[in-house]
C-alpha atoms as a PDB file:
ATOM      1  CA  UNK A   1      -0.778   6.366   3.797  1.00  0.00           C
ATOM      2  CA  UNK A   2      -1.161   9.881   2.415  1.00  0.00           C
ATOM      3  CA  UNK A   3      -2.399  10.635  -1.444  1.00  0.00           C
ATOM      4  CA  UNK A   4      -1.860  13.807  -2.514  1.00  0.00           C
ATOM      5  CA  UNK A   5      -4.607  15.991  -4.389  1.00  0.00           C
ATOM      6  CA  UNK A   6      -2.349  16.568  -7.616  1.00  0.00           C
ATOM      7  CA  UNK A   7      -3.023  13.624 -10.015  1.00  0.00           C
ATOM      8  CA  UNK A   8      -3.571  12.814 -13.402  1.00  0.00           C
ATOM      9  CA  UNK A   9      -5.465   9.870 -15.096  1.00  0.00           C
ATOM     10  CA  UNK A  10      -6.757   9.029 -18.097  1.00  0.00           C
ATOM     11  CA  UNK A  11      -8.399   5.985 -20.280  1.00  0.00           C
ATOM     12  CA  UNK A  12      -9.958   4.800 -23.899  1.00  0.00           C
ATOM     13  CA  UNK A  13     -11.359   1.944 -25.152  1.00  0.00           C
ATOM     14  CA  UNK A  14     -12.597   0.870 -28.799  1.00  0.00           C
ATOM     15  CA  UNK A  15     -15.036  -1.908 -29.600  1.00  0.00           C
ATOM     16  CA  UNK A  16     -16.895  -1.927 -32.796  1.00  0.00           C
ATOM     17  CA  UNK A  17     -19.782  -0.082 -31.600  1.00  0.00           C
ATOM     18  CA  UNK A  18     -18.071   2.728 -29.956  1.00  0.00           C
ATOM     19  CA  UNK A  19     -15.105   4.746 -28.864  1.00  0.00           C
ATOM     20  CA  UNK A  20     -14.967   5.972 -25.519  1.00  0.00           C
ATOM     21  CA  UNK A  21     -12.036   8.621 -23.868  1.00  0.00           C
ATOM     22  CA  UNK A  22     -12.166   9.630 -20.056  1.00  0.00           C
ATOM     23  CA  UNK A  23      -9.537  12.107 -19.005  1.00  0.00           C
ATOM     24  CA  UNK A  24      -8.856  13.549 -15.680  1.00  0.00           C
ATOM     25  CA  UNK A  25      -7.089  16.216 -13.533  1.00  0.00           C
ATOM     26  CA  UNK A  26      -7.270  16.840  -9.852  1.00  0.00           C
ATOM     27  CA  UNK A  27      -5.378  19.705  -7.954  1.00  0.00           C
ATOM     28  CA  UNK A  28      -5.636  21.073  -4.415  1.00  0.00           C
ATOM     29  CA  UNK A  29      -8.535  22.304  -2.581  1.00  0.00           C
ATOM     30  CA  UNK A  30     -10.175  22.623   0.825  1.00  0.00           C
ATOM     31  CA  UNK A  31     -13.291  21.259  -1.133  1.00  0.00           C
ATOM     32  CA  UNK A  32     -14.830  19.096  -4.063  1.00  0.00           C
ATOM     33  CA  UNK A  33     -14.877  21.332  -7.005  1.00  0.00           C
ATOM     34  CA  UNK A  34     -15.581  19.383  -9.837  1.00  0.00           C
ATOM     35  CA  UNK A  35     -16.093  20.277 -13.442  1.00  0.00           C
ATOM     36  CA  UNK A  36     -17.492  17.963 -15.608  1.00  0.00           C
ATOM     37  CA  UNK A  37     -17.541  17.860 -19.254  1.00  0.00           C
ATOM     38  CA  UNK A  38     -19.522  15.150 -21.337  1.00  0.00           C
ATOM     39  CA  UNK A  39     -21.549  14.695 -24.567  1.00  0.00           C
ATOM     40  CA  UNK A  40     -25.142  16.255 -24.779  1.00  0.00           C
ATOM     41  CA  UNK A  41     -26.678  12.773 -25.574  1.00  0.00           C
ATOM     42  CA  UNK A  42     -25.466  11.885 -21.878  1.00  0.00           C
ATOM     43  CA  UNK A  43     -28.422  11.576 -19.990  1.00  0.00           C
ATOM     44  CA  UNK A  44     -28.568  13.856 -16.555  1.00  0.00           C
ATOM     45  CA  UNK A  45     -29.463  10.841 -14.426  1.00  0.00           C
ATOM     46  CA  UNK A  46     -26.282   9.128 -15.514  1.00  0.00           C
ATOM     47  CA  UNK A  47     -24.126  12.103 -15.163  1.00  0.00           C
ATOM     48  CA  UNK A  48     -24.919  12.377 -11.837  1.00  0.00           C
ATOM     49  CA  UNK A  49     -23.681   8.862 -11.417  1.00  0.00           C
ATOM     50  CA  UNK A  50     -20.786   9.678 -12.708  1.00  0.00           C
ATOM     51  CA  UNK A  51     -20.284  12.662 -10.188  1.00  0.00           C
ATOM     52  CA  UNK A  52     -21.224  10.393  -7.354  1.00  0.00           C
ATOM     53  CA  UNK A  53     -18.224   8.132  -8.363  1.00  0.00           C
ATOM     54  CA  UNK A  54     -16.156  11.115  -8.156  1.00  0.00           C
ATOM     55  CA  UNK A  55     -16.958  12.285  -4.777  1.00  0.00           C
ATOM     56  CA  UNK A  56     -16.829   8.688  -3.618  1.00  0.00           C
ATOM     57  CA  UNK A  57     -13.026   7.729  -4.889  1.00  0.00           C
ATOM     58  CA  UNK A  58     -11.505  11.057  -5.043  1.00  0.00           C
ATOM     59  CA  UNK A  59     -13.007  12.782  -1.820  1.00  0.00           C
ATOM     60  CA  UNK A  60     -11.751  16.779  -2.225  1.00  0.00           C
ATOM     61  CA  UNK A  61      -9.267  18.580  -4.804  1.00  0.00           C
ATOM     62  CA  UNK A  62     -10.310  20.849  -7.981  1.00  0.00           C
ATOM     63  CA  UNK A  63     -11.036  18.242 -10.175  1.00  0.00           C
ATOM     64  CA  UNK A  64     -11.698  18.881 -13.905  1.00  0.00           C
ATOM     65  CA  UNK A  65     -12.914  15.800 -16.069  1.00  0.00           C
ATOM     66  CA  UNK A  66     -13.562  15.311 -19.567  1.00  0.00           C
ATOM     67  CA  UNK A  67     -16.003  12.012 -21.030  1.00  0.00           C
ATOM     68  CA  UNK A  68     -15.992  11.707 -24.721  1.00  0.00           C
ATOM     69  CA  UNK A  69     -17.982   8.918 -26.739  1.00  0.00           C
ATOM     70  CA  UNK A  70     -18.809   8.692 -30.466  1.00  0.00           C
ATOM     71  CA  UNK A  71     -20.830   5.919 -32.028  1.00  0.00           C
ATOM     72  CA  UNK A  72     -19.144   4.247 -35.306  1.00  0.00           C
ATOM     73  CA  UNK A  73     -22.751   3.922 -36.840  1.00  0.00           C
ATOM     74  CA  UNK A  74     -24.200   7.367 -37.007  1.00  0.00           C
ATOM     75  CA  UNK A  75     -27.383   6.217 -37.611  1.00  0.00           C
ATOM     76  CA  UNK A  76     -28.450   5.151 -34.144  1.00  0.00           C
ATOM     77  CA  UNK A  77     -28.155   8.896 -33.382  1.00  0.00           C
ATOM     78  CA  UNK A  78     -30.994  10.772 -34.458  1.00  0.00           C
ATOM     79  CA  UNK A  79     -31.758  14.705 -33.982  1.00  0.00           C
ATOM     80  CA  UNK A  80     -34.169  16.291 -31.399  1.00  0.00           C
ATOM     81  CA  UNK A  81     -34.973  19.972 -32.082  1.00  0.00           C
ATOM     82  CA  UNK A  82     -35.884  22.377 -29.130  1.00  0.00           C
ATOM     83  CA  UNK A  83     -39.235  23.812 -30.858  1.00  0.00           C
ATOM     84  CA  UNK A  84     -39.854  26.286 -28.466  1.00  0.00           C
ATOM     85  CA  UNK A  85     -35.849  27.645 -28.540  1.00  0.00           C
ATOM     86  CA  UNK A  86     -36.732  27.270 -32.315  1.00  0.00           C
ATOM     87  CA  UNK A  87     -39.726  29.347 -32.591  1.00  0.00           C
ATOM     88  CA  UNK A  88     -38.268  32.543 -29.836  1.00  0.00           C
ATOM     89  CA  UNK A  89     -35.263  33.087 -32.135  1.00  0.00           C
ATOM     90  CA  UNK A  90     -37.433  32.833 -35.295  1.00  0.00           C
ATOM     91  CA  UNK A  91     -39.734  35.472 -33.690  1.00  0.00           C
ATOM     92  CA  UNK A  92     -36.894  37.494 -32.491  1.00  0.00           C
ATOM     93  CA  UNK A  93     -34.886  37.089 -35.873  1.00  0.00           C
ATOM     94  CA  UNK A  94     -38.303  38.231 -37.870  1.00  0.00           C
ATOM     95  CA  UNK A  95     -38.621  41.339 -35.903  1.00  0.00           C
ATOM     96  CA  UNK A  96     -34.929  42.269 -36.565  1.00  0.00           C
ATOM     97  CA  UNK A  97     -35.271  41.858 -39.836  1.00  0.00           C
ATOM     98  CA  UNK A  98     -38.607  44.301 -40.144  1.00  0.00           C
ATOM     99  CA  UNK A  99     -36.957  46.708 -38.390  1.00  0.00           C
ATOM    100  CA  UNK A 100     -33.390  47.002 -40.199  1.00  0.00           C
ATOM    101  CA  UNK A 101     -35.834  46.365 -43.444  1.00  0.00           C
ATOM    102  CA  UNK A 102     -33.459  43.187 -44.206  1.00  0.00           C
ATOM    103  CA  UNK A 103     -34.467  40.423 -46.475  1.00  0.00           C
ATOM    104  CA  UNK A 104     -36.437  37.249 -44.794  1.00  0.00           C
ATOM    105  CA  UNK A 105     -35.269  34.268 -46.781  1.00  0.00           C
ATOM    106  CA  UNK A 106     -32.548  32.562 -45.011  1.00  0.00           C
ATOM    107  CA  UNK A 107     -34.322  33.138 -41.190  1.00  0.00           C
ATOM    108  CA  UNK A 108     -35.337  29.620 -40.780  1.00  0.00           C
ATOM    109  CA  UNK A 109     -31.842  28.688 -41.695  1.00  0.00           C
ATOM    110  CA  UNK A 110     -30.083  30.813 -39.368  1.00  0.00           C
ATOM    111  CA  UNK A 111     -32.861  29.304 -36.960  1.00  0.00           C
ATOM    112  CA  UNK A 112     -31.748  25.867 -37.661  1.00  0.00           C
ATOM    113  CA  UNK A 113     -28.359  26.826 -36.754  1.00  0.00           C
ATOM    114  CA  UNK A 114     -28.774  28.991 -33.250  1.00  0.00           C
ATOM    115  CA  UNK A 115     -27.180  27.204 -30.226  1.00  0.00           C
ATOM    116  CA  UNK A 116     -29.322  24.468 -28.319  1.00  0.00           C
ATOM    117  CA  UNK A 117     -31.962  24.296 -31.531  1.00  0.00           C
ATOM    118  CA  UNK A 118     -30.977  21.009 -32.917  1.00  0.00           C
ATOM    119  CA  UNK A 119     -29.341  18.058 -30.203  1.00  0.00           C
ATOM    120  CA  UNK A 120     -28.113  14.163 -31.228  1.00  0.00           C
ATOM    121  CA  UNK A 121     -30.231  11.998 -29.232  1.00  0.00           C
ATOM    122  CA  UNK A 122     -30.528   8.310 -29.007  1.00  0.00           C
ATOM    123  CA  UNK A 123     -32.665   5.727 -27.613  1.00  0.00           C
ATOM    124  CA  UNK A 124     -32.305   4.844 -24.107  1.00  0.00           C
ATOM    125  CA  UNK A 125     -31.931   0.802 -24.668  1.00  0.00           C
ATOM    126  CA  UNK A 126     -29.255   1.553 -26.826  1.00  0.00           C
ATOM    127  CA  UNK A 127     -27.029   3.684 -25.098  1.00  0.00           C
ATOM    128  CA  UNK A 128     -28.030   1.371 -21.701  1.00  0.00           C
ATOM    129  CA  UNK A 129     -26.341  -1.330 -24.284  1.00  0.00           C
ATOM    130  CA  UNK A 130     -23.373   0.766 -24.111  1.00  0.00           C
ATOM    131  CA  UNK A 131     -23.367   2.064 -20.837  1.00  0.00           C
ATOM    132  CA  UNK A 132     -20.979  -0.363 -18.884  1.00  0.00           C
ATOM    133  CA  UNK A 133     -18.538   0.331 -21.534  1.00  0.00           C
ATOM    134  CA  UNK A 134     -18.559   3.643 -20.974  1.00  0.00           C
ATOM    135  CA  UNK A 135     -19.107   3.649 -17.150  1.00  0.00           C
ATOM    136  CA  UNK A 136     -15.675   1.462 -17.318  1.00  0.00           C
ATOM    137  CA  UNK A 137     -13.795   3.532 -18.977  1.00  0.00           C
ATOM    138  CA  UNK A 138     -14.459   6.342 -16.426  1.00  0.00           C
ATOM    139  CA  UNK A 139     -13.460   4.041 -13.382  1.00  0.00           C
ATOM    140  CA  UNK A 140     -10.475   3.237 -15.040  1.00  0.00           C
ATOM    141  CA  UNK A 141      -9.661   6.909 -15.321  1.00  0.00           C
ATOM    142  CA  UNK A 142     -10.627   7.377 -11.735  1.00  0.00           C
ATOM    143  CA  UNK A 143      -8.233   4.331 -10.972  1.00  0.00           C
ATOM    144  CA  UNK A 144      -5.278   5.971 -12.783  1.00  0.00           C
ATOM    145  CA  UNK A 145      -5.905   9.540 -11.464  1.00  0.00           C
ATOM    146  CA  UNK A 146      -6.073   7.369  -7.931  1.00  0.00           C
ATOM    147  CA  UNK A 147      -2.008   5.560  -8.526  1.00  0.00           C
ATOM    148  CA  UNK A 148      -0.801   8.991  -9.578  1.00  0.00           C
ATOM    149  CA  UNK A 149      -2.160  11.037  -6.255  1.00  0.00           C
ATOM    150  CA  UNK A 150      -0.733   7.420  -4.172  1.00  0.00           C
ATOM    151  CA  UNK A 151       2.668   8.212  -6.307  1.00  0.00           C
ATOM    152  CA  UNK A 152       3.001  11.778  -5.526  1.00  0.00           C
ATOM    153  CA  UNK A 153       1.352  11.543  -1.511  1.00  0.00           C
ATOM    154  CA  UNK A 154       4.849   8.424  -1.427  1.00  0.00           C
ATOM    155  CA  UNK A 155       6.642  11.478  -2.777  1.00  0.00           C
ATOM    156  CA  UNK A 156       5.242  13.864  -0.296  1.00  0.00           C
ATOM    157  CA  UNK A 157       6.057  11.557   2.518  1.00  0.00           C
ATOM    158  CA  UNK A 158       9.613  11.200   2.440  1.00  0.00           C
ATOM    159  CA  UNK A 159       9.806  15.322   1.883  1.00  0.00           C
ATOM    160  CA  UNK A 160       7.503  15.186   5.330  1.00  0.00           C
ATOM    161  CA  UNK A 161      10.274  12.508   6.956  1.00  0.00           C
ATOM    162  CA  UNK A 162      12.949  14.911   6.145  1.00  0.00           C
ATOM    163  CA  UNK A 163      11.375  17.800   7.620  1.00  0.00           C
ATOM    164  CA  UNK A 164      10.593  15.583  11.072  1.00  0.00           C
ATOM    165  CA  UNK A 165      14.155  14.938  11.018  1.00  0.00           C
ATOM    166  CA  UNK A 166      15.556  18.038  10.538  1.00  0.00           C
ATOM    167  CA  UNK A 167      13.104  19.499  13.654  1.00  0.00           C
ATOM    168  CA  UNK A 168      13.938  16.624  15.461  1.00  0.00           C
ATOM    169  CA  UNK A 169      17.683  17.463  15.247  1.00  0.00           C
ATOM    170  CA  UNK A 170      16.851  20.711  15.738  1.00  0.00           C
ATOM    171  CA  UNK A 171      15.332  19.544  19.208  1.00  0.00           C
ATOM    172  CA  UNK A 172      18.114  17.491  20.657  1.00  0.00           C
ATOM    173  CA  UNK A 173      20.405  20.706  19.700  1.00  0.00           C
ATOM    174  CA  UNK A 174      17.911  22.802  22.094  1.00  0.00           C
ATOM    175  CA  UNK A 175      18.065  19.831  24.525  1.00  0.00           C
ATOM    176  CA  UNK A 176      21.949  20.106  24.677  1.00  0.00           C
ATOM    177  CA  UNK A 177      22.755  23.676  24.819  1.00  0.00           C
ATOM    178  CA  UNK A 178      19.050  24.076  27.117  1.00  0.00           C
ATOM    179  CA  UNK A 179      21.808  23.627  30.046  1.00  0.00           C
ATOM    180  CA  UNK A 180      24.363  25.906  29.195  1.00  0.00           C
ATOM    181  CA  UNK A 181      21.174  28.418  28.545  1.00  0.00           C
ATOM    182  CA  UNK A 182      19.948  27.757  32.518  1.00  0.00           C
ATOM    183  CA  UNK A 183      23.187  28.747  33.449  1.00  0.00           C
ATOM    184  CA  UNK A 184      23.608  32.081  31.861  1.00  0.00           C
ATOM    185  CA  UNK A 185      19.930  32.983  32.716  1.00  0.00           C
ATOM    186  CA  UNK A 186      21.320  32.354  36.559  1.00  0.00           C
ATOM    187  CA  UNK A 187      24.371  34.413  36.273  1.00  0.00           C
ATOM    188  CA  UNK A 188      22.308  37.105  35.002  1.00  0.00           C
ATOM    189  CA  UNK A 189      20.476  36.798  38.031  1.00  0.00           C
ATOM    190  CA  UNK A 190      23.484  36.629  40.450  1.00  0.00           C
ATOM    191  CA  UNK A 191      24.658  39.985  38.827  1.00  0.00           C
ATOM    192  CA  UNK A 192      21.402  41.608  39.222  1.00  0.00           C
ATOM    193  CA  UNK A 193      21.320  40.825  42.922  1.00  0.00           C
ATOM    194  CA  UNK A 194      24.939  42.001  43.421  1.00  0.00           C
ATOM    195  CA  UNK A 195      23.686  45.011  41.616  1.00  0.00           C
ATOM    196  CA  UNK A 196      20.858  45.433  43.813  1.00  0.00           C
ATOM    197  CA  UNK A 197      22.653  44.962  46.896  1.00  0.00           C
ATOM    198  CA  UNK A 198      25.350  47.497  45.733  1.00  0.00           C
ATOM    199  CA  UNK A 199      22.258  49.921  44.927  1.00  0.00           C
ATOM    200  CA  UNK A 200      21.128  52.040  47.578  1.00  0.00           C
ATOM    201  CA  UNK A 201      18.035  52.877  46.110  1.00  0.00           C
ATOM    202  CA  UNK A 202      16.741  49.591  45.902  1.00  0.00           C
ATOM    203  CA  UNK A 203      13.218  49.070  44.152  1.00  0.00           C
ATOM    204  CA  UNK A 204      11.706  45.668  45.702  1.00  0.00           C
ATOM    205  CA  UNK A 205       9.064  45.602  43.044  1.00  0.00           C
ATOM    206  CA  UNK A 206      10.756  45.968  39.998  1.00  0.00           C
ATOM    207  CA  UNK A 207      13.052  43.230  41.865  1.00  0.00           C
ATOM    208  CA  UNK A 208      10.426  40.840  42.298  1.00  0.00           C
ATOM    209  CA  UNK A 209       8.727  41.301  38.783  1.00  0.00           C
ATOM    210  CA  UNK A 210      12.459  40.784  36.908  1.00  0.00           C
ATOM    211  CA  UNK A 211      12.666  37.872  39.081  1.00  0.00           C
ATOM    212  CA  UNK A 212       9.257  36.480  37.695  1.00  0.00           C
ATOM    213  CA  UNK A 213      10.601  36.863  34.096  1.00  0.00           C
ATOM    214  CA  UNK A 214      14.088  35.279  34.904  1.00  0.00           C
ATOM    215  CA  UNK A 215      12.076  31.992  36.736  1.00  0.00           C
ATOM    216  CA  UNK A 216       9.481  31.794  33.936  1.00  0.00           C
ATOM    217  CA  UNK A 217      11.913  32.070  30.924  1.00  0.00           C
ATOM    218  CA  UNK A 218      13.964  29.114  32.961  1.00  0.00           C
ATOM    219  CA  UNK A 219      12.242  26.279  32.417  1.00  0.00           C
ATOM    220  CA  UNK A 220      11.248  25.012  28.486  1.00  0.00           C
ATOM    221  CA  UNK A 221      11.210  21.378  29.728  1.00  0.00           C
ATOM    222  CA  UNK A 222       7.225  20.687  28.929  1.00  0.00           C
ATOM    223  CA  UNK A 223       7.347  22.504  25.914  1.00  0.00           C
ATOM    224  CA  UNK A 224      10.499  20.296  24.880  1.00  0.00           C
ATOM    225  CA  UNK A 225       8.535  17.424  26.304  1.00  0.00           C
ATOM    226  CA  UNK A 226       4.973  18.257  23.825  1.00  0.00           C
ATOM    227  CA  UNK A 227       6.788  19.501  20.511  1.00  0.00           C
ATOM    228  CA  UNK A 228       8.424  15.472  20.625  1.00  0.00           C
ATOM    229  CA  UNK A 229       5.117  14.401  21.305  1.00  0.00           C
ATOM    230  CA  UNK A 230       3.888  16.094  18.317  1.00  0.00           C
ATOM    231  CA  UNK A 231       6.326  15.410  16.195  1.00  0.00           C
ATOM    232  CA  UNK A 232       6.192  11.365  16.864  1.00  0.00           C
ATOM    233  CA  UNK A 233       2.203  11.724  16.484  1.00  0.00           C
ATOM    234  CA  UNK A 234       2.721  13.427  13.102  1.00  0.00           C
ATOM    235  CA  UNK A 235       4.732  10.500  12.331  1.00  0.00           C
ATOM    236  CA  UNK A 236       2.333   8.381  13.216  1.00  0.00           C
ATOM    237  CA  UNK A 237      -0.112  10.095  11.635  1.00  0.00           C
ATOM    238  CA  UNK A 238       1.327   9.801   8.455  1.00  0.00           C
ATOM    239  CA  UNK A 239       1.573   6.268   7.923  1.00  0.00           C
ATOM    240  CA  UNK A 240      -1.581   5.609   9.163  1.00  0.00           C
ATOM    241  CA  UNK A 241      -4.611   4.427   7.275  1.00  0.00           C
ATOM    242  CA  UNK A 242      -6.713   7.477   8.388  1.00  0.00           C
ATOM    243  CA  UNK A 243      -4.087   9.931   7.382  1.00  0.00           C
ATOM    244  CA  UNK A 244      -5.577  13.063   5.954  1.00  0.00           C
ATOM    245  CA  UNK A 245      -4.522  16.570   5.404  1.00  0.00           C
ATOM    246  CA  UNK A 246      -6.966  18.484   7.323  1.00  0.00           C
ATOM    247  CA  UNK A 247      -5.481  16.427  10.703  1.00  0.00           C
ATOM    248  CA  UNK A 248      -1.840  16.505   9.464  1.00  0.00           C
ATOM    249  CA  UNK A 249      -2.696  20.515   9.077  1.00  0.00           C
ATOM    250  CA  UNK A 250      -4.181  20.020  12.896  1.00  0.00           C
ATOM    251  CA  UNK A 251      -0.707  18.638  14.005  1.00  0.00           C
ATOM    252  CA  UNK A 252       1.479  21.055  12.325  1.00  0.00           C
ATOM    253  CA  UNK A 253      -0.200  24.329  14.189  1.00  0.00           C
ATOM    254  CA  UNK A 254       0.477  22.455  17.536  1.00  0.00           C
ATOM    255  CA  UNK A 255       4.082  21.733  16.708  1.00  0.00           C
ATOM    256  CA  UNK A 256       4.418  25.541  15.879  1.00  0.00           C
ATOM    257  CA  UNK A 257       3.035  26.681  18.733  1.00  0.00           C
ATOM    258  CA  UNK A 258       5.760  24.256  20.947  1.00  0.00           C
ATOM    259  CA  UNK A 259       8.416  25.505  18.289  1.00  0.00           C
ATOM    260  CA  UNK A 260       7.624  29.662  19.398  1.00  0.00           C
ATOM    261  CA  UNK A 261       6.787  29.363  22.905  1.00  0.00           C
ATOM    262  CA  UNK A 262      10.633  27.861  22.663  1.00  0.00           C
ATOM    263  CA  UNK A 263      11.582  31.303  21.375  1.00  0.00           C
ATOM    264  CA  UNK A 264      10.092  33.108  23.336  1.00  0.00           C
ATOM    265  CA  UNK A 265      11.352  31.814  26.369  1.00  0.00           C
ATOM    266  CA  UNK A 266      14.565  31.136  25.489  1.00  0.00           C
ATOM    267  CA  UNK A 267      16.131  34.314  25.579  1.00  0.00           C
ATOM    268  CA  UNK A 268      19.498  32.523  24.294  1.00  0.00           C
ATOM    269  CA  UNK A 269      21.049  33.259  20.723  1.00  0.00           C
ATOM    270  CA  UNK A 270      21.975  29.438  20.270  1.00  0.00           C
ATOM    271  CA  UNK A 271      18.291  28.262  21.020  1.00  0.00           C
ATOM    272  CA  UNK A 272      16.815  31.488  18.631  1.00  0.00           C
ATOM    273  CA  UNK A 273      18.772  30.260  15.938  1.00  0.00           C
ATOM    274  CA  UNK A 274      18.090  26.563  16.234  1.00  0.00           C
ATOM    275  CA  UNK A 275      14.510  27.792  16.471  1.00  0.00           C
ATOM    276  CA  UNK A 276      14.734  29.853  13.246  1.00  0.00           C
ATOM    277  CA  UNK A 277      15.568  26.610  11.642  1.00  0.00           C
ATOM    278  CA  UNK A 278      13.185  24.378  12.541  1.00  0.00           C
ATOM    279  CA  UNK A 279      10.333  27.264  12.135  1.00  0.00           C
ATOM    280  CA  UNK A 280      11.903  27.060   8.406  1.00  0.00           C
ATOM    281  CA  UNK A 281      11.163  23.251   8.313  1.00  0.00           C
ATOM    282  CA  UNK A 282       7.544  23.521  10.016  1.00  0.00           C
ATOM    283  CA  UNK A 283       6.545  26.288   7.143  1.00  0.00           C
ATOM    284  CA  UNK A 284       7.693  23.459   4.371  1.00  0.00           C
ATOM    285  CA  UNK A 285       5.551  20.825   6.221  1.00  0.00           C
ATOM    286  CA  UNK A 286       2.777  23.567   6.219  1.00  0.00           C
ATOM    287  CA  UNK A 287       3.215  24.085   2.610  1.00  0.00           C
ATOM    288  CA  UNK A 288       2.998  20.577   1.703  1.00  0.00           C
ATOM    289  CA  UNK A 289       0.182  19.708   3.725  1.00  0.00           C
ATOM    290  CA  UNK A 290      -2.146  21.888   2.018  1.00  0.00           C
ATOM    291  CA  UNK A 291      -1.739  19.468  -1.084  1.00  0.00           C
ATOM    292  CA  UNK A 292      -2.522  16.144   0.913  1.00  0.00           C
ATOM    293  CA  UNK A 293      -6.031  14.476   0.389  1.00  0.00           C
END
């Protein structure tokens, strides 16, 4: 079955260690962009696991994800200064100061306060102590962003049906008035022979290459014949298990091509119009497509 790439999902949890919120959003895209936002204490080894769980459940879409946690007892945090960081902007600040001829006493504090100086940290065992907790709450986020994209791709696949339908209706119209078509094309022809034979100067080459165009614009019977086909394969397709949007996109070109090679050699009002219409579907299913995982 198809998901789509729009989805929503979110999760918290609260023990009496810890509170924990995961919060995500996914939208179309031909890749996986993801942007990840979590605490600075987060280790980079574990937020890495946490992007490999993304790529694994949600597979493509522009997905933007937020992990907050906060420890109820502050005092398993402690705070890790960046020396070096520290020591450049004192330096920096210092020099400023002798040339604008400022005063030097609150430097250090204004140190103390630059970006990326001072970090919480905590010990390893203890946030491994939390870490299932928080891991948790992040699949469960996953999960729900997962049941909305199923919701919406359920959505997207009865707007799909419709669409088959409607092209499908569109088809057996062609399919009816196809004779009635045949027929005109040949009465053409008969008037361009009694022409010819009423024409003195007659011109065998332009006789036989209007001839070629008549007998090729004729017959539409395999294109008939493959836009079905493609239409019951993107049916198919669909409701399979390996349904994705790249394939259904795959599909979808095919059927157009059927749809205007129909046009083209139609050269009959009816057909033009019925193929006007179901061109109008095929750009819906195109539309739509480009939003399904």
């Amino acid at each position: 079955m198809i998901q789509s790439m729009t989805g929503f999902g979110s999760a918290v949890h609260e023990n009496d260690r810890l509170t924990v919120f995961a919060e995500m959003k996914s939208l179309n895209s031909k890749y996986l962009d993801v942007n990840l936002r979590t605490p600075r204490i987060l280790s980079a080894e574990k937020e890495l696991i946490l992007r490999e769980l993304i790529k694994s459940k949600l597979k493509r879409g522009k997905i933007s994800v937020l992990l907050e946690f906060q420890f109820k007892d502050t005092s398993i945090l402690g705070t890790r200064i960046n020396k070096e960081l520290a020591k450049n902007y004192y330096q920096e600040m210092i020099g400023l100061a002798d040339d604008l001829g400022s005063a030097k006493q609150d430097i250090f504090r204004l140190t103390m306060m630059m970006p990326d100086v001072q970090s919480q940290n905590i010990q390893d065992d203890l946030l491994e102590d939390d870490w299932k907790v928080i891991l948790g709450v992040f699949e469960q986020a996953i999960s729900k962003c997962q049941e909305f994209r199923q919701s919406e791709g359920n959505s997207l696949l009865k707007s799909f049906q419709e669409n088959i339908d409607i092209i499908t209706q569109k088809l057996e119209q062609v399919k009816e008035q196809d004779p009635k078509r045949v027929l005109n094309i040949k009465e053409r022809i008969a008037q361009h022979m009694e022409e010819i034979n009423n024409n003195d100067n007659f011109d065998k080459n332009r006789f036989e290459q209007e001839m070629v165009y008549y007998i090729e614009k004729l017959d539409i019977s395999e294109e008939k014949v493959r836009l079905k086909s493609h239409l019951d394969y993107l049916q198919e397709t669909l409701t399979s298990a390996q349904a994705n949007g790249k394939k259904l996109n795959f599909i979808a070109q095919e059927i157009g091509r059927e749809i205007n090679t129909i046009g083209s050699k139609a050269n009959d009002a009816v057909v033009q119009r019925y193929v006007v219409e179901m061109k109008e579907e095929l750009e819906k299913i195109k539309e739509q497509v480009l939003n399904v995982l």
